[in-house]
PDB file of N, CA and C in Angstrom:
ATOM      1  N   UNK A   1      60.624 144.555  50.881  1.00  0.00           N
ATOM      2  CA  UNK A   1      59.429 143.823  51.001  1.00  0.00           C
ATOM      3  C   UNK A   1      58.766 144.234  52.310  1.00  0.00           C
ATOM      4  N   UNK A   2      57.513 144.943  52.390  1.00  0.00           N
ATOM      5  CA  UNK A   2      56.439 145.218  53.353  1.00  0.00           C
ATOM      6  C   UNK A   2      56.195 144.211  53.590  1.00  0.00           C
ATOM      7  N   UNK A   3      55.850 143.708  55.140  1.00  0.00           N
ATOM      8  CA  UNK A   3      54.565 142.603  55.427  1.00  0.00           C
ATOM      9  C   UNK A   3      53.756 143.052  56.122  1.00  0.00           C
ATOM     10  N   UNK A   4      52.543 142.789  56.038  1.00  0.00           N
ATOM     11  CA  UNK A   4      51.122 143.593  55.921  1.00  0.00           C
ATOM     12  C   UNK A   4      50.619 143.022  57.224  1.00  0.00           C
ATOM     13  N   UNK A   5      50.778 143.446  58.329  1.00  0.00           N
ATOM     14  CA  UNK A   5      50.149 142.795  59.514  1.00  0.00           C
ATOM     15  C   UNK A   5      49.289 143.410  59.912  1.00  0.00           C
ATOM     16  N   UNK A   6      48.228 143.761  59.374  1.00  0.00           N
ATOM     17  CA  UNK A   6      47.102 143.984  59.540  1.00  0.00           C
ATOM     18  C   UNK A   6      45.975 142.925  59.810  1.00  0.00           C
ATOM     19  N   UNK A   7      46.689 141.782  58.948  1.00  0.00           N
ATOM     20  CA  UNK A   7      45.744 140.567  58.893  1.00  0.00           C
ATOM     21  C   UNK A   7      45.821 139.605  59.822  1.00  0.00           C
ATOM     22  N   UNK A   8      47.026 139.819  60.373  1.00  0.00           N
ATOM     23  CA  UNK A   8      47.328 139.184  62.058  1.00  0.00           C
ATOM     24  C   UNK A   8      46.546 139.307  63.248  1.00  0.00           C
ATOM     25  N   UNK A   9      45.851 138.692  63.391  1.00  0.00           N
ATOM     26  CA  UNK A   9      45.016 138.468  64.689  1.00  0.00           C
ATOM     27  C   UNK A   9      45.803 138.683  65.972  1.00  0.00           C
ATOM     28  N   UNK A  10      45.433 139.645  66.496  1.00  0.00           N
ATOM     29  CA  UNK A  10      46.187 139.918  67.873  1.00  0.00           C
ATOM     30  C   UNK A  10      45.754 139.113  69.104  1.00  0.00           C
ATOM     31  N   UNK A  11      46.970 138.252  69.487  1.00  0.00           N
ATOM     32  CA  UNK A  11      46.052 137.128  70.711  1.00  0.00           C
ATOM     33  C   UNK A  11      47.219 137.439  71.715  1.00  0.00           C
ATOM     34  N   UNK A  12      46.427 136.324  73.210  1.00  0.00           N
ATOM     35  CA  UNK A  12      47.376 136.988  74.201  1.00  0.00           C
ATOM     36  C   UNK A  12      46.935 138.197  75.178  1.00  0.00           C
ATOM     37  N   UNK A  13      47.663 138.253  76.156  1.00  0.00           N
ATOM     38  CA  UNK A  13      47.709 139.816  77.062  1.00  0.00           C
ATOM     39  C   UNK A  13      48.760 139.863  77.281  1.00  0.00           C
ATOM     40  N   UNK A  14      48.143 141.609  77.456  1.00  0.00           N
ATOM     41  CA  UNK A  14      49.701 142.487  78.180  1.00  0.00           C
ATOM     42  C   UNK A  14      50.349 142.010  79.222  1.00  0.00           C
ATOM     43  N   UNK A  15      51.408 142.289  79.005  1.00  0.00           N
ATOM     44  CA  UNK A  15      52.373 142.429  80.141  1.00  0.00           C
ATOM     45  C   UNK A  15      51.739 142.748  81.905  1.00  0.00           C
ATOM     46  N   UNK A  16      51.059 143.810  81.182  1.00  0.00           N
ATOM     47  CA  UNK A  16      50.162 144.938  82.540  1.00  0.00           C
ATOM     48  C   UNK A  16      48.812 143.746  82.690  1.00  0.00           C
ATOM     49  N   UNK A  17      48.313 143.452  82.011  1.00  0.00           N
ATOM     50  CA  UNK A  17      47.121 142.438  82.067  1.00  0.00           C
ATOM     51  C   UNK A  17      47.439 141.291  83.231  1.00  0.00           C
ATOM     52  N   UNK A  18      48.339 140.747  82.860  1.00  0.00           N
ATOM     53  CA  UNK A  18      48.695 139.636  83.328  1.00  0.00           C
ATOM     54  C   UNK A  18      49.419 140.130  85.197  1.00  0.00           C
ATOM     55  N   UNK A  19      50.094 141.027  85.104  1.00  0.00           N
ATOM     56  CA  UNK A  19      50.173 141.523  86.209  1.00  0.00           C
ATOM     57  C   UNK A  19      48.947 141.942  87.074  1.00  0.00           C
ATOM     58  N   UNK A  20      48.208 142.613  86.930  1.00  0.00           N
ATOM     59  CA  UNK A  20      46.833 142.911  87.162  1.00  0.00           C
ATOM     60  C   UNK A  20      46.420 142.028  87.959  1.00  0.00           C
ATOM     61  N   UNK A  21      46.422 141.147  87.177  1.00  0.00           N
ATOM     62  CA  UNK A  21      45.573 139.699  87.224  1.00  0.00           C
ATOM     63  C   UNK A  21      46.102 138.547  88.537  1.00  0.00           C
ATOM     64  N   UNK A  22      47.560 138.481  88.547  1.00  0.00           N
ATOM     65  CA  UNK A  22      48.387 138.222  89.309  1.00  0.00           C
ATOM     66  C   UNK A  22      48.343 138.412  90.882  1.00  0.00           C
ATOM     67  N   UNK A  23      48.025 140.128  90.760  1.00  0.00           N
ATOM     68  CA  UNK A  23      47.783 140.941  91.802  1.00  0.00           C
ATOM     69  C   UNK A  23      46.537 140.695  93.172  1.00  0.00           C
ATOM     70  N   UNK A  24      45.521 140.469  92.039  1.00  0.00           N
ATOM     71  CA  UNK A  24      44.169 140.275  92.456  1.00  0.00           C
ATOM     72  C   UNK A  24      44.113 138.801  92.791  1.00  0.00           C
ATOM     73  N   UNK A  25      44.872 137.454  92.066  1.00  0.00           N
ATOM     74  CA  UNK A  25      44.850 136.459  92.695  1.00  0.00           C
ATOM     75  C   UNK A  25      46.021 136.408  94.233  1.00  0.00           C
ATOM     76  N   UNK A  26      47.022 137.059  93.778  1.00  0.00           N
ATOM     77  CA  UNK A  26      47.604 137.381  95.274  1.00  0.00           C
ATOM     78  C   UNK A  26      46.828 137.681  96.559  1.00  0.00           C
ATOM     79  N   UNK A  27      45.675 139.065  96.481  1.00  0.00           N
ATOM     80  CA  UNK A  27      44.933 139.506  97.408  1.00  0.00           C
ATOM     81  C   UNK A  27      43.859 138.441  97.865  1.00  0.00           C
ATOM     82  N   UNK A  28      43.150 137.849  97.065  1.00  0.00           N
ATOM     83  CA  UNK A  28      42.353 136.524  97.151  1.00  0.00           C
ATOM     84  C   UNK A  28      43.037 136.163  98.722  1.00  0.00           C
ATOM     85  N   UNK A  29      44.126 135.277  98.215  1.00  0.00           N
ATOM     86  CA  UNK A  29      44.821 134.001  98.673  1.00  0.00           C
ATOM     87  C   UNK A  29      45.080 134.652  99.894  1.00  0.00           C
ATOM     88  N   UNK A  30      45.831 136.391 100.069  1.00  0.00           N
ATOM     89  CA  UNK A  30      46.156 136.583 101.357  1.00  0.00           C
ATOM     90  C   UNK A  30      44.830 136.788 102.108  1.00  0.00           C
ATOM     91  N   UNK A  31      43.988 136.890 101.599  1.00  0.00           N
ATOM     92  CA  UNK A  31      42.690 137.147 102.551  1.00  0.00           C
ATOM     93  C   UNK A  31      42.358 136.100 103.388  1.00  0.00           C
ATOM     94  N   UNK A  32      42.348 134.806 102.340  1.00  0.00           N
ATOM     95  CA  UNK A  32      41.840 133.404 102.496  1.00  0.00           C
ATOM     96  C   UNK A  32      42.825 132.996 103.819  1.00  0.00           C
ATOM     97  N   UNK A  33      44.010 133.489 103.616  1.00  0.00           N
ATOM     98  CA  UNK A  33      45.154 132.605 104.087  1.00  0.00           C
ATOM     99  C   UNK A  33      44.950 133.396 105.749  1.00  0.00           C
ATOM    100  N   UNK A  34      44.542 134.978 105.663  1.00  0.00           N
ATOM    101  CA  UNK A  34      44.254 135.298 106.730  1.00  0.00           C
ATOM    102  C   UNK A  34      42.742 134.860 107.948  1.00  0.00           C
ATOM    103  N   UNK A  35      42.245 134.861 106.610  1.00  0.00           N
ATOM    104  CA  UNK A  35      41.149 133.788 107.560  1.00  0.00           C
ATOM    105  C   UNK A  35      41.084 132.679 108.317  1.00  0.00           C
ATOM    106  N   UNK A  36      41.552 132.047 107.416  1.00  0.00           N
ATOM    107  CA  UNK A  36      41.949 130.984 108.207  1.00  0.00           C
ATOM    108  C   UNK A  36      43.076 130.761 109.426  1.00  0.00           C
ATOM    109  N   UNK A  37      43.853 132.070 109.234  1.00  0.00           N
ATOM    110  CA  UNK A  37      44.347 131.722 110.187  1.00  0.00           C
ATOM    111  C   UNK A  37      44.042 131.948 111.811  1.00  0.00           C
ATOM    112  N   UNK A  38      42.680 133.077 111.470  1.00  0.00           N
ATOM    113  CA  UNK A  38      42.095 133.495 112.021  1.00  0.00           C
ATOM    114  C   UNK A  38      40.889 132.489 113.463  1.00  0.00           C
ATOM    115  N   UNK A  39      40.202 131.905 112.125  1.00  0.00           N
ATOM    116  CA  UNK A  39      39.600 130.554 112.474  1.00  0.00           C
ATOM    117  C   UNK A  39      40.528 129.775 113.587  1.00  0.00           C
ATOM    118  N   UNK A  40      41.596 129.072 112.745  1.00  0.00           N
ATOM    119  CA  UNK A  40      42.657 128.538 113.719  1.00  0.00           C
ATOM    120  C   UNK A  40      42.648 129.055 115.422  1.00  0.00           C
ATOM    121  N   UNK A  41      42.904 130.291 115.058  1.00  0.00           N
ATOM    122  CA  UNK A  41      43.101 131.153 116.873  1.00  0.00           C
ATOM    123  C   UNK A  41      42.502 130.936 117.449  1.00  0.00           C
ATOM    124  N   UNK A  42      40.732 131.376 116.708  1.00  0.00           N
ATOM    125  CA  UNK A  42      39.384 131.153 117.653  1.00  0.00           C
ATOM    126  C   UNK A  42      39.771 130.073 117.916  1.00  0.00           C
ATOM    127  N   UNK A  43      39.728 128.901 117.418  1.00  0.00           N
ATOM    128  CA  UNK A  43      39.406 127.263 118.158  1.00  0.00           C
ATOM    129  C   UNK A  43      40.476 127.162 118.643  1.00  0.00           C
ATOM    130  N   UNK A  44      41.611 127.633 118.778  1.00  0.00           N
ATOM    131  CA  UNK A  44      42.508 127.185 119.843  1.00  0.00           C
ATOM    132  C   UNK A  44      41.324 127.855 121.006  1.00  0.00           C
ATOM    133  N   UNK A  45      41.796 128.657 121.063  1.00  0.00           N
ATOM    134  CA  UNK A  45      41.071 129.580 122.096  1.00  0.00           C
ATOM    135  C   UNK A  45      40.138 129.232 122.763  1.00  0.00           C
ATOM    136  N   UNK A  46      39.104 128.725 122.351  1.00  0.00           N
ATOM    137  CA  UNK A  46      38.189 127.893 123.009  1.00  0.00           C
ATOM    138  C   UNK A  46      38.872 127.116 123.493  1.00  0.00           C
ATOM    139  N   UNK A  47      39.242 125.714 123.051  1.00  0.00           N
ATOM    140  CA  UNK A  47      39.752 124.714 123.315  1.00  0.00           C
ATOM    141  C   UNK A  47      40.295 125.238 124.783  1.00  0.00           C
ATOM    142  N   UNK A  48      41.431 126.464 125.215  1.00  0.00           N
ATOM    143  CA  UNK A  48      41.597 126.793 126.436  1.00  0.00           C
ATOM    144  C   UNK A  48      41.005 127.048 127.564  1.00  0.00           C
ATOM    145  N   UNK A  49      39.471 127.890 126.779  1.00  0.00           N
ATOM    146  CA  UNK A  49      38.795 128.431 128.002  1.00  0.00           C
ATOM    147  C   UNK A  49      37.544 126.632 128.529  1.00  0.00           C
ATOM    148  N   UNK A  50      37.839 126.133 127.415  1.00  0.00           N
ATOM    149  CA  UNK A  50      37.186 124.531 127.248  1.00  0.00           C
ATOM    150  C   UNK A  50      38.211 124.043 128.851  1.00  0.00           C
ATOM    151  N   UNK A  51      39.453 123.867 128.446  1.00  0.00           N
ATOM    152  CA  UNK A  51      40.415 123.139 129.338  1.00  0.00           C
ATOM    153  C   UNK A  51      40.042 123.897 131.188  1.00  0.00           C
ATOM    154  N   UNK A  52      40.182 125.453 131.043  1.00  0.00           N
ATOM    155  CA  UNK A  52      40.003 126.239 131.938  1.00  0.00           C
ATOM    156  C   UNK A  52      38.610 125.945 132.499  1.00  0.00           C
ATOM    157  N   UNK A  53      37.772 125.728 132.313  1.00  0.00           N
ATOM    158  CA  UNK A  53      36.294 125.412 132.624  1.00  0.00           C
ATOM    159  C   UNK A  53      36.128 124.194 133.448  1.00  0.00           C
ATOM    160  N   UNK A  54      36.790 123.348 132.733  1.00  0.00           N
ATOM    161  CA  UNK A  54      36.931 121.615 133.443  1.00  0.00           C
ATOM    162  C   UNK A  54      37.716 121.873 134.534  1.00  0.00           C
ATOM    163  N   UNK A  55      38.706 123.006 135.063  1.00  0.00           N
ATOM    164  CA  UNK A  55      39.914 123.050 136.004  1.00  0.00           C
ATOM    165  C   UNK A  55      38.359 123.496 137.256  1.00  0.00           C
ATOM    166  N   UNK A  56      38.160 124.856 136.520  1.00  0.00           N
ATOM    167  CA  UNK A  56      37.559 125.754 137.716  1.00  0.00           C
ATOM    168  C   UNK A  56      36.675 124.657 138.256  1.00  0.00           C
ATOM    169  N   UNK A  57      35.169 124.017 137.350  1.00  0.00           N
ATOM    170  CA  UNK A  57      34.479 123.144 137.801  1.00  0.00           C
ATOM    171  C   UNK A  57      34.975 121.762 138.497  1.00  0.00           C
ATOM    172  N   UNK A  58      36.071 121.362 138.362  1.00  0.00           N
ATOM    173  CA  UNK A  58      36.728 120.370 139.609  1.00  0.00           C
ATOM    174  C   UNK A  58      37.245 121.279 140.551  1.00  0.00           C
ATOM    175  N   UNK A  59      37.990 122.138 140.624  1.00  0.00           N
ATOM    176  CA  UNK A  59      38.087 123.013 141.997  1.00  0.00           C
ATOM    177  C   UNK A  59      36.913 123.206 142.623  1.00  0.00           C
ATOM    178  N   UNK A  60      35.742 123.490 142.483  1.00  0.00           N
ATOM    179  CA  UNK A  60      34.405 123.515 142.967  1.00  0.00           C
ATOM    180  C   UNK A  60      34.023 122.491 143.390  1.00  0.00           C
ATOM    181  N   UNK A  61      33.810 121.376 142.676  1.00  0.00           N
ATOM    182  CA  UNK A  61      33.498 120.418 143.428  1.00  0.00           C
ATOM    183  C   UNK A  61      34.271 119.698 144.276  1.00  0.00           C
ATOM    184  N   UNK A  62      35.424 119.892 144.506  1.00  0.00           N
ATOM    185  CA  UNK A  62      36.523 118.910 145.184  1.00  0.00           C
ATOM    186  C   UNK A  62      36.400 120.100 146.708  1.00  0.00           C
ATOM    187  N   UNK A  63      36.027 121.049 146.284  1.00  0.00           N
ATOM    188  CA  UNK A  63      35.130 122.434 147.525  1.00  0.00           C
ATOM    189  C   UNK A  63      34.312 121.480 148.333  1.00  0.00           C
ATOM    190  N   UNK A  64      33.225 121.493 147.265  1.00  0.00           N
ATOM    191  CA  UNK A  64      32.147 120.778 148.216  1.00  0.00           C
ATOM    192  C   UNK A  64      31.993 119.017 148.719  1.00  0.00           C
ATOM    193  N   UNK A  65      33.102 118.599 147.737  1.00  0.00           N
ATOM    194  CA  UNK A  65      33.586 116.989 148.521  1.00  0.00           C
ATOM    195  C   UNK A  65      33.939 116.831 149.819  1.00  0.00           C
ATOM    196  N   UNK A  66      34.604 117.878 149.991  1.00  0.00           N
ATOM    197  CA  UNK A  66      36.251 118.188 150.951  1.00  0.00           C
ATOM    198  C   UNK A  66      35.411 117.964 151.928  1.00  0.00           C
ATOM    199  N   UNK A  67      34.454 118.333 152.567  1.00  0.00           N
ATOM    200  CA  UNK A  67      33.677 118.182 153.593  1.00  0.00           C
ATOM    201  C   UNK A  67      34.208 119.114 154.864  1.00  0.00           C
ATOM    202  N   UNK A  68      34.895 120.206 154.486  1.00  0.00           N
ATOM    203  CA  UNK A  68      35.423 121.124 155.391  1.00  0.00           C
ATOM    204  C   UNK A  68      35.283 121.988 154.772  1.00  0.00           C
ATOM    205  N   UNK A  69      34.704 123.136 156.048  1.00  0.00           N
ATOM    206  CA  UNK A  69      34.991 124.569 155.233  1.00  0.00           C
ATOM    207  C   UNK A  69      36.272 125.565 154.836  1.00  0.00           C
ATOM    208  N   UNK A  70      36.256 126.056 153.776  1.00  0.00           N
ATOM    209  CA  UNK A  70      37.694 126.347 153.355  1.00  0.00           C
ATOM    210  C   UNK A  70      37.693 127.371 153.914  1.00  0.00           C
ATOM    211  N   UNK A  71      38.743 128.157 154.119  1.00  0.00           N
ATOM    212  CA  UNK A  71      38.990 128.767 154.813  1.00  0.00           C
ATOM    213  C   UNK A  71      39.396 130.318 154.298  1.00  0.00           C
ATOM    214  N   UNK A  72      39.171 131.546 154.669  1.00  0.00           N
ATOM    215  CA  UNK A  72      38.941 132.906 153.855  1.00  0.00           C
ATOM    216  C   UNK A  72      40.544 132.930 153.657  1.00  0.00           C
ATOM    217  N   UNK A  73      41.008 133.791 152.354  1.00  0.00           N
ATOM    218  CA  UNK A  73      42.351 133.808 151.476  1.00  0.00           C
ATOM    219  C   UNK A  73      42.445 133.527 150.910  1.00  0.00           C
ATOM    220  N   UNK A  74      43.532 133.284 149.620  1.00  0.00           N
ATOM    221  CA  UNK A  74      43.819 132.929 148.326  1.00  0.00           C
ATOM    222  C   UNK A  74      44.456 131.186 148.306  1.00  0.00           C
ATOM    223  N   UNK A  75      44.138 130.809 147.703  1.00  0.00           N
ATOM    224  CA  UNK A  75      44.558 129.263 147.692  1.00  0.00           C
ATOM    225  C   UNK A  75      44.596 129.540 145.988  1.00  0.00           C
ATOM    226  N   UNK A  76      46.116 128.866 146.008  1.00  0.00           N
ATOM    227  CA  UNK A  76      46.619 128.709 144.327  1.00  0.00           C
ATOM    228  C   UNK A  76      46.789 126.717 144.166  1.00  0.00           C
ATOM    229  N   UNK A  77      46.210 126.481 142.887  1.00  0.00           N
ATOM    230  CA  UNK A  77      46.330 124.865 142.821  1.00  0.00           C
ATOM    231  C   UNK A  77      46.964 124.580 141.508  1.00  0.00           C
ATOM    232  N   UNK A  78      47.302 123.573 141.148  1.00  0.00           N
ATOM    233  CA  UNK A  78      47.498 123.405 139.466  1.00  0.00           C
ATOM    234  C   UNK A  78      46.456 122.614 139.167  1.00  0.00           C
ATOM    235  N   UNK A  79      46.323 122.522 137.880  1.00  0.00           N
ATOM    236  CA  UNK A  79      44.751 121.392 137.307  1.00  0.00           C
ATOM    237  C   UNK A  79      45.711 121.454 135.758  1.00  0.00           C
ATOM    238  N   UNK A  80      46.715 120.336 135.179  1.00  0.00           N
ATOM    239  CA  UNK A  80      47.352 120.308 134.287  1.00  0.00           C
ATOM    240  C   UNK A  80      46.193 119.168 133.429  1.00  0.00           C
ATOM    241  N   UNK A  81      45.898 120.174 132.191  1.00  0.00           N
ATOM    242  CA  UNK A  81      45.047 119.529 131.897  1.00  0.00           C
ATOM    243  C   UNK A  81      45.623 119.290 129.757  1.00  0.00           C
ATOM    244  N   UNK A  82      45.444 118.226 129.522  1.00  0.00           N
ATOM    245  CA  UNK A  82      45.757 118.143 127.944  1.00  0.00           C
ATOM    246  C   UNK A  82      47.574 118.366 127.678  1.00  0.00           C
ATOM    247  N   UNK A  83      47.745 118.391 128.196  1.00  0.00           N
ATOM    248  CA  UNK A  83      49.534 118.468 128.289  1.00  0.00           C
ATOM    249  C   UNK A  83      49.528 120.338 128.567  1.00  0.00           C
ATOM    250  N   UNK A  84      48.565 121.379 128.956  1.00  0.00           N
ATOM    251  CA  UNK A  84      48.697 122.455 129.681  1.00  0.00           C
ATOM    252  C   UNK A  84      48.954 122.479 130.814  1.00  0.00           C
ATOM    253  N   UNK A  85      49.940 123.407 131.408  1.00  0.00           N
ATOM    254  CA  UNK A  85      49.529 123.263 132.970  1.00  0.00           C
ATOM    255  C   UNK A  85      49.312 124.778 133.428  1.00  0.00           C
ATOM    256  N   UNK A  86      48.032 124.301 133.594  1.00  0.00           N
ATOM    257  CA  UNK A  86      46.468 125.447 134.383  1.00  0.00           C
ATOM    258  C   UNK A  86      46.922 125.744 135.660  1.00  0.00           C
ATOM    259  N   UNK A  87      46.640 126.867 136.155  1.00  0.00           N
ATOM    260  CA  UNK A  87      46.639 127.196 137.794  1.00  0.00           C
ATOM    261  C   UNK A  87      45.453 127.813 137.708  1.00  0.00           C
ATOM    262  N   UNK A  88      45.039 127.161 138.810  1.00  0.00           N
ATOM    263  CA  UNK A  88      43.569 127.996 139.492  1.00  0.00           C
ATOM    264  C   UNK A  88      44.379 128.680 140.998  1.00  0.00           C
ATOM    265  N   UNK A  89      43.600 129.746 140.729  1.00  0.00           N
ATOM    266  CA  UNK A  89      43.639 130.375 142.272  1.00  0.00           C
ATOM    267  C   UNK A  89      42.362 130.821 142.545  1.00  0.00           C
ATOM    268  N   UNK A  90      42.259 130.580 143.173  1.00  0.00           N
ATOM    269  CA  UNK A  90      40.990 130.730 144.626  1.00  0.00           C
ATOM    270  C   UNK A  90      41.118 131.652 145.496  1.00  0.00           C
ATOM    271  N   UNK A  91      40.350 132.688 145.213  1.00  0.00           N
ATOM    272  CA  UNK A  91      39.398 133.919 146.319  1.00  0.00           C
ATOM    273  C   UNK A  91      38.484 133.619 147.103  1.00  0.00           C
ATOM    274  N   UNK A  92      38.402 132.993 148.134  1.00  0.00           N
ATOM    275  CA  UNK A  92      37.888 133.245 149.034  1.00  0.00           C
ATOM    276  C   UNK A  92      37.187 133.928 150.001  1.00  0.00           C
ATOM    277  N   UNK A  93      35.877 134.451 149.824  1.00  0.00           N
ATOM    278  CA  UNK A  93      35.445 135.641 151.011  1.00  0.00           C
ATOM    279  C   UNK A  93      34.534 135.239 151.755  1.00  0.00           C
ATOM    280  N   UNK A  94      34.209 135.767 153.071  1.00  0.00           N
ATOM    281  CA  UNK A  94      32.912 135.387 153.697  1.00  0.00           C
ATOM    282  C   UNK A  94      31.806 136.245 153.197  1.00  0.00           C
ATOM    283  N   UNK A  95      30.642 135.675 153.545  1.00  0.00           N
ATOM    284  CA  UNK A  95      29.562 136.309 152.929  1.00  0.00           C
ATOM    285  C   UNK A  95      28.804 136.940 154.075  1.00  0.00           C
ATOM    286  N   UNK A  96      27.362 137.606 154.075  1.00  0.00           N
ATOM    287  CA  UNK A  96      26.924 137.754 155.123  1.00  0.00           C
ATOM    288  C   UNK A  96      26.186 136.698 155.984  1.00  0.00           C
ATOM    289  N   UNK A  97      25.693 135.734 155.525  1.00  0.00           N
ATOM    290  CA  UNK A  97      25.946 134.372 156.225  1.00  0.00           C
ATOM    291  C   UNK A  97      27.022 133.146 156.003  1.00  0.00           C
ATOM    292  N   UNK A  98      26.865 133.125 157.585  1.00  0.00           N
ATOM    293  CA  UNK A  98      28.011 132.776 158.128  1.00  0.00           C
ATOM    294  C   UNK A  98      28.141 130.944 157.581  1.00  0.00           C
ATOM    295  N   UNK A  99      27.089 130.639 156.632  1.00  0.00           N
ATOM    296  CA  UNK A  99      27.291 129.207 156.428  1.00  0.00           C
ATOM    297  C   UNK A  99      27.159 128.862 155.217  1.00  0.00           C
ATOM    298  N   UNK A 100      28.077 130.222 154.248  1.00  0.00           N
ATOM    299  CA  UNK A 100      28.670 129.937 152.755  1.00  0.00           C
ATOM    300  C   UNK A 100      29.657 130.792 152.513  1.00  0.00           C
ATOM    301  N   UNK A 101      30.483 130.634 151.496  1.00  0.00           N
ATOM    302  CA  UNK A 101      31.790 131.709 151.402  1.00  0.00           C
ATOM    303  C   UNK A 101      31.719 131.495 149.869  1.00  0.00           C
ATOM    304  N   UNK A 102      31.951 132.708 149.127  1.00  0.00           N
ATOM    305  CA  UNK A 102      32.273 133.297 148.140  1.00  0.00           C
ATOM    306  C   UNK A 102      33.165 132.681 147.809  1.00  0.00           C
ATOM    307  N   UNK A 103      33.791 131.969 146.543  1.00  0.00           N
ATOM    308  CA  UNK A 103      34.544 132.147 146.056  1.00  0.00           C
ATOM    309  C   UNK A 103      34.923 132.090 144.270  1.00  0.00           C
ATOM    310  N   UNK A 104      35.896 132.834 144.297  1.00  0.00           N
ATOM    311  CA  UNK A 104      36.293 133.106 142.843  1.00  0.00           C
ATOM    312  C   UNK A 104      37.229 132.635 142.259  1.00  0.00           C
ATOM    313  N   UNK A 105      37.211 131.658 141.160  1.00  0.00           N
ATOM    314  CA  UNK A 105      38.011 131.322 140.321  1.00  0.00           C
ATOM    315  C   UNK A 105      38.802 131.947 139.408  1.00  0.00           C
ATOM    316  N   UNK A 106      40.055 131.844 139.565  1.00  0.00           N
ATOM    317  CA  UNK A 106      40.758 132.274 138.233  1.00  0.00           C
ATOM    318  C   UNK A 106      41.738 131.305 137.819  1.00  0.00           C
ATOM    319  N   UNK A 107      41.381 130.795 136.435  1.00  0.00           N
ATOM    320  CA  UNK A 107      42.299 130.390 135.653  1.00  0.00           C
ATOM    321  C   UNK A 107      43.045 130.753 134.914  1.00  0.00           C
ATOM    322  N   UNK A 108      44.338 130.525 135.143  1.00  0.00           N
ATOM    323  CA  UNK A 108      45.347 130.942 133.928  1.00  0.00           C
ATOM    324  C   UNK A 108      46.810 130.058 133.553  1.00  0.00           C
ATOM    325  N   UNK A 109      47.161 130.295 132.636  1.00  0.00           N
ATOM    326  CA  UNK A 109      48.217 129.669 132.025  1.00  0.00           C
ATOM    327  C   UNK A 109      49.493 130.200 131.980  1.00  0.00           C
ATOM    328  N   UNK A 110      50.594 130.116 132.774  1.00  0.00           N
ATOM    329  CA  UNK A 110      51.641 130.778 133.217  1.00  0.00           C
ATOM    330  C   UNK A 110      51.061 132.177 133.478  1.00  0.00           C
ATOM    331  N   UNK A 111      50.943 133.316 133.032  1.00  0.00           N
ATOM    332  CA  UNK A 111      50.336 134.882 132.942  1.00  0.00           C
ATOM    333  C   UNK A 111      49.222 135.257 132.733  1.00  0.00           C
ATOM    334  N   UNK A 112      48.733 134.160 131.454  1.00  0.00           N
ATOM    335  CA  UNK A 112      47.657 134.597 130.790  1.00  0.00           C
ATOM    336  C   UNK A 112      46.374 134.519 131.428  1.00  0.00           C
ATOM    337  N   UNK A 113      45.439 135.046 131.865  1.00  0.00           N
ATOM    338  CA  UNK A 113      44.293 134.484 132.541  1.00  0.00           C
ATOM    339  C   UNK A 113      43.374 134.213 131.379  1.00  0.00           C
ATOM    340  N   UNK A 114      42.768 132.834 131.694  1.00  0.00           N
ATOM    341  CA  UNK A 114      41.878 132.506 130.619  1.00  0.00           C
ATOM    342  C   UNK A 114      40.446 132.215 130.921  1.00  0.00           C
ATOM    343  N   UNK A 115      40.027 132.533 132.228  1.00  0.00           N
ATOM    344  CA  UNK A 115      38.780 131.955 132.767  1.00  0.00           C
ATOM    345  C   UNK A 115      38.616 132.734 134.292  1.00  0.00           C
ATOM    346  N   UNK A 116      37.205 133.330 134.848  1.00  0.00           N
ATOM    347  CA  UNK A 116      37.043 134.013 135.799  1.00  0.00           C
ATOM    348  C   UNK A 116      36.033 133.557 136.119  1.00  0.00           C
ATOM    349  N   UNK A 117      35.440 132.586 137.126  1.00  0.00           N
ATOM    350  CA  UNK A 117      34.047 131.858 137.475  1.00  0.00           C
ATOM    351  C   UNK A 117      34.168 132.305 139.038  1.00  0.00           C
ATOM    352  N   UNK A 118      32.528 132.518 139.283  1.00  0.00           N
ATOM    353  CA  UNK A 118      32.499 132.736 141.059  1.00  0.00           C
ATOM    354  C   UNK A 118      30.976 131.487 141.548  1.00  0.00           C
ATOM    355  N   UNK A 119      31.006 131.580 141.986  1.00  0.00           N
ATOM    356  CA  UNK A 119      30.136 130.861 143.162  1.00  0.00           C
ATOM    357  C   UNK A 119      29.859 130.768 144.436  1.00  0.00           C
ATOM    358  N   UNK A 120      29.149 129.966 145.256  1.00  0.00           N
ATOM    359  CA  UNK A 120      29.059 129.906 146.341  1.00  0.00           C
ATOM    360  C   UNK A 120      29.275 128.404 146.985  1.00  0.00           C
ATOM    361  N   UNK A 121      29.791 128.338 148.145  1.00  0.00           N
ATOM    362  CA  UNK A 121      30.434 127.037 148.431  1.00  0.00           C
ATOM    363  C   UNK A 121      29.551 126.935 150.190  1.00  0.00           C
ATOM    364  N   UNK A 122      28.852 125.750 150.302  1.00  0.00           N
ATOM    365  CA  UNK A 122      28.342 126.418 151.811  1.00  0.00           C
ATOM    366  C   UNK A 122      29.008 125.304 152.717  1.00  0.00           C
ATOM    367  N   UNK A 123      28.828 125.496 153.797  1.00  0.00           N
ATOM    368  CA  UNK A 123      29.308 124.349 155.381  1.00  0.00           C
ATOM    369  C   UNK A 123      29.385 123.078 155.030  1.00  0.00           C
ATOM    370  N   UNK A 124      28.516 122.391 154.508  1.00  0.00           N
ATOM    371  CA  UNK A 124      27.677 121.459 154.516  1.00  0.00           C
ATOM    372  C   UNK A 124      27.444 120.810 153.565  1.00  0.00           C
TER     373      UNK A 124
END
């Protein structure tokens, strides 16, 4: 006895189809998954040079509170900020007048430097 499967409707995919298919939702997801993780970094990242910004700008002003002139050399401070703990160090230079001094901020986080601000700080 022949059976005539001709009249059988072929439904379904291949093996290879379905793999294919598999493949391309894989690549999707790792793209997605890389983006985002991407995203993630940036806003940490900010968030640091955010934390680093608030350090340098209170070192500056606690400059011009102090009501003394600081004095030329490196001065290292901590500014632990958000459960980080920030070090600023302070460059110090004289300028060509004698009634402001240069100085330069650097923030960083154990090694990492995350922030480089300069200004001017005067006598007075």
């Amino acid at each position: 006895m022949n059976i005539d499967t001709s009249d059988i409707p072929s439904a379904g995919f291949t093996l290879i189809e379905v793999m294919v298919a598999l493949f391309i939702v894989a690549l999707s997801l790792m793209a997605g998954l890389r983006a985002a993780s991407s995203m993630t970094a940036n806003a940490d990242r900010q968030w640091m040079v955010l934390l680093a910004q608030v350090c340098a700008n209170n070192q500056f002003v606690q400059l011009r509170l102090a009501g003394q002139f600081i004095d030329v050399g490196e001065h290292t401070r901590s500014c632990p900020q958000a459960g980080h703990d920030l070090r600023v160090v302070l460059t110090v230079s004289a300028t060509p007048n004698p009634s402001f001094r240069r100085v330069d901020a650097r923030v960083m986080e154990a090694a990492t430097p995350l922030l480089r601000l300069s200004g001017l700080v005067g006598r007075y």
